[in-house]
Protein backbone atom coordinates (compact mmCIF):
# COMPACT_ATOMS: atom_id res chain seq x y z
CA UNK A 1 4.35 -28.47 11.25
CA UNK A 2 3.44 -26.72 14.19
CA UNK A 3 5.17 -23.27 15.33
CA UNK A 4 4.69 -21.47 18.53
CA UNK A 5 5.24 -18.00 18.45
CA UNK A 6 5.13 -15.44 21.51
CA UNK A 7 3.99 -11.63 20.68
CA UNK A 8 3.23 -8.38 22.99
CA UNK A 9 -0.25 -7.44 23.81
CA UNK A 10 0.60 -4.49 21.29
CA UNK A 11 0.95 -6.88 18.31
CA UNK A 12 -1.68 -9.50 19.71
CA UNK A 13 -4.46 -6.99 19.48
CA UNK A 14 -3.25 -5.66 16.13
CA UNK A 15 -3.27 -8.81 14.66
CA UNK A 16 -6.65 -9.87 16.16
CA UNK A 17 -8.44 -6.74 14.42
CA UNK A 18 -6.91 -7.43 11.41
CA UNK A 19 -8.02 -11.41 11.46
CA UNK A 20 -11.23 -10.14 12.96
CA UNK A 21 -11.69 -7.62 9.96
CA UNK A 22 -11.34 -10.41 7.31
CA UNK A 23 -13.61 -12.62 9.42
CA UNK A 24 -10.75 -14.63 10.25
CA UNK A 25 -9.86 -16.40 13.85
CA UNK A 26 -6.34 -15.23 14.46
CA UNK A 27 -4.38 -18.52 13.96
CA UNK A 28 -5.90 -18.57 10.30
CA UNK A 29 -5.11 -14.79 9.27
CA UNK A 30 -1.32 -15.34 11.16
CA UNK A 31 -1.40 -18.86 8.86
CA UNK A 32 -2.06 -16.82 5.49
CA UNK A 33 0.43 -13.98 6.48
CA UNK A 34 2.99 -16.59 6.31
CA UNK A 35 2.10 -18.02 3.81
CA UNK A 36 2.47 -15.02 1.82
CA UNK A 37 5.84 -14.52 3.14
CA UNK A 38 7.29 -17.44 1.94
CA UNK A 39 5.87 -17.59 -1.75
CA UNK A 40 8.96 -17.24 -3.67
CA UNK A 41 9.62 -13.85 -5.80
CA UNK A 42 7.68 -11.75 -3.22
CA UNK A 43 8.35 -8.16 -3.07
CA UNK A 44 10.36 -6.40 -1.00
CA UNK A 45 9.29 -5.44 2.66
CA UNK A 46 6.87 -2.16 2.61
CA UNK A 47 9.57 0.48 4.06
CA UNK A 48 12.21 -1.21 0.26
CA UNK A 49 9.06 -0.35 -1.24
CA UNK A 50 8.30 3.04 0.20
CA UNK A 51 12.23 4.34 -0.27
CA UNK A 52 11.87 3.25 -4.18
CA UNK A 53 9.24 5.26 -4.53
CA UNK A 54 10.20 8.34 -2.75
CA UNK A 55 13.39 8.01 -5.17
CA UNK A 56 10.80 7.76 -8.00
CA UNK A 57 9.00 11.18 -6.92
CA UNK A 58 12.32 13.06 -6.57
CA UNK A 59 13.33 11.18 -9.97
CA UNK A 60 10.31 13.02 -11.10
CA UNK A 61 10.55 16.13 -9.13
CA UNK A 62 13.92 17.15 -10.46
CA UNK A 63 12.53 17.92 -14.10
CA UNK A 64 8.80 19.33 -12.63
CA UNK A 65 10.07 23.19 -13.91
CA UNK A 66 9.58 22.11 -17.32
CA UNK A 67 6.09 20.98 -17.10
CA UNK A 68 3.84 23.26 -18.16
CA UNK A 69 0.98 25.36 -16.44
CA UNK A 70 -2.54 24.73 -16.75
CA UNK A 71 -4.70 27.38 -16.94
CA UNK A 72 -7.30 27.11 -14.57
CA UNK A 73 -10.54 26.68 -17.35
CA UNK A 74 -8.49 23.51 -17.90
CA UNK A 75 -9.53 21.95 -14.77
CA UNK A 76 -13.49 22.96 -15.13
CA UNK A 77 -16.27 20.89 -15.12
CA UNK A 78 -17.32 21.76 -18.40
CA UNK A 79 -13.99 20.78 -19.53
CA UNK A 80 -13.69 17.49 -17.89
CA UNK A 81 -16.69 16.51 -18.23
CA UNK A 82 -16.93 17.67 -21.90
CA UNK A 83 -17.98 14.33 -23.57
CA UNK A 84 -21.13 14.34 -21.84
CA UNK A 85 -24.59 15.85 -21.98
């Protein structure tokens, strides 16, 4: 099947450093893109993916008063790196 597809400039170029990036001519990266996009049980877009984890960090922020401080001999090299000579 054959699809024709007009973009801006703005979107051409982007696309052509990406394809060019993964040694790619442009039809062949724009091919694999999607391709990707139409395998069933893909994820949701990248912004779906960015609000479920923002919700995940407050999730985790709400309860971050009960975490306990570290004091700072915690975060030496000595004691990181404690297992070793």
């Amino acid at each position: 099947m054959t699809i024709t597809v007009e973009i801006g400039d703005e979107l051409g170029g982007k696309l052509a450093a990406e394809a060019q990036a993964r040694g790619l001519d442009v039809p062949a990266y724009a091919r694999t893109l999607l391709e990707q996009a139409a395998q069933p049980g893909r994820r949701q877009p990248k912004d779906r993916n960015l609000e479920e984890f923002e919700k995940t960090l407050d999730r985790i922020a709400q309860f971050s008063h009960k975490i306990p401080r570290l004091p700072d001999e915690a975060l030496s090299r000595e004691s990181l790196y404690q297992d070793h000579d």
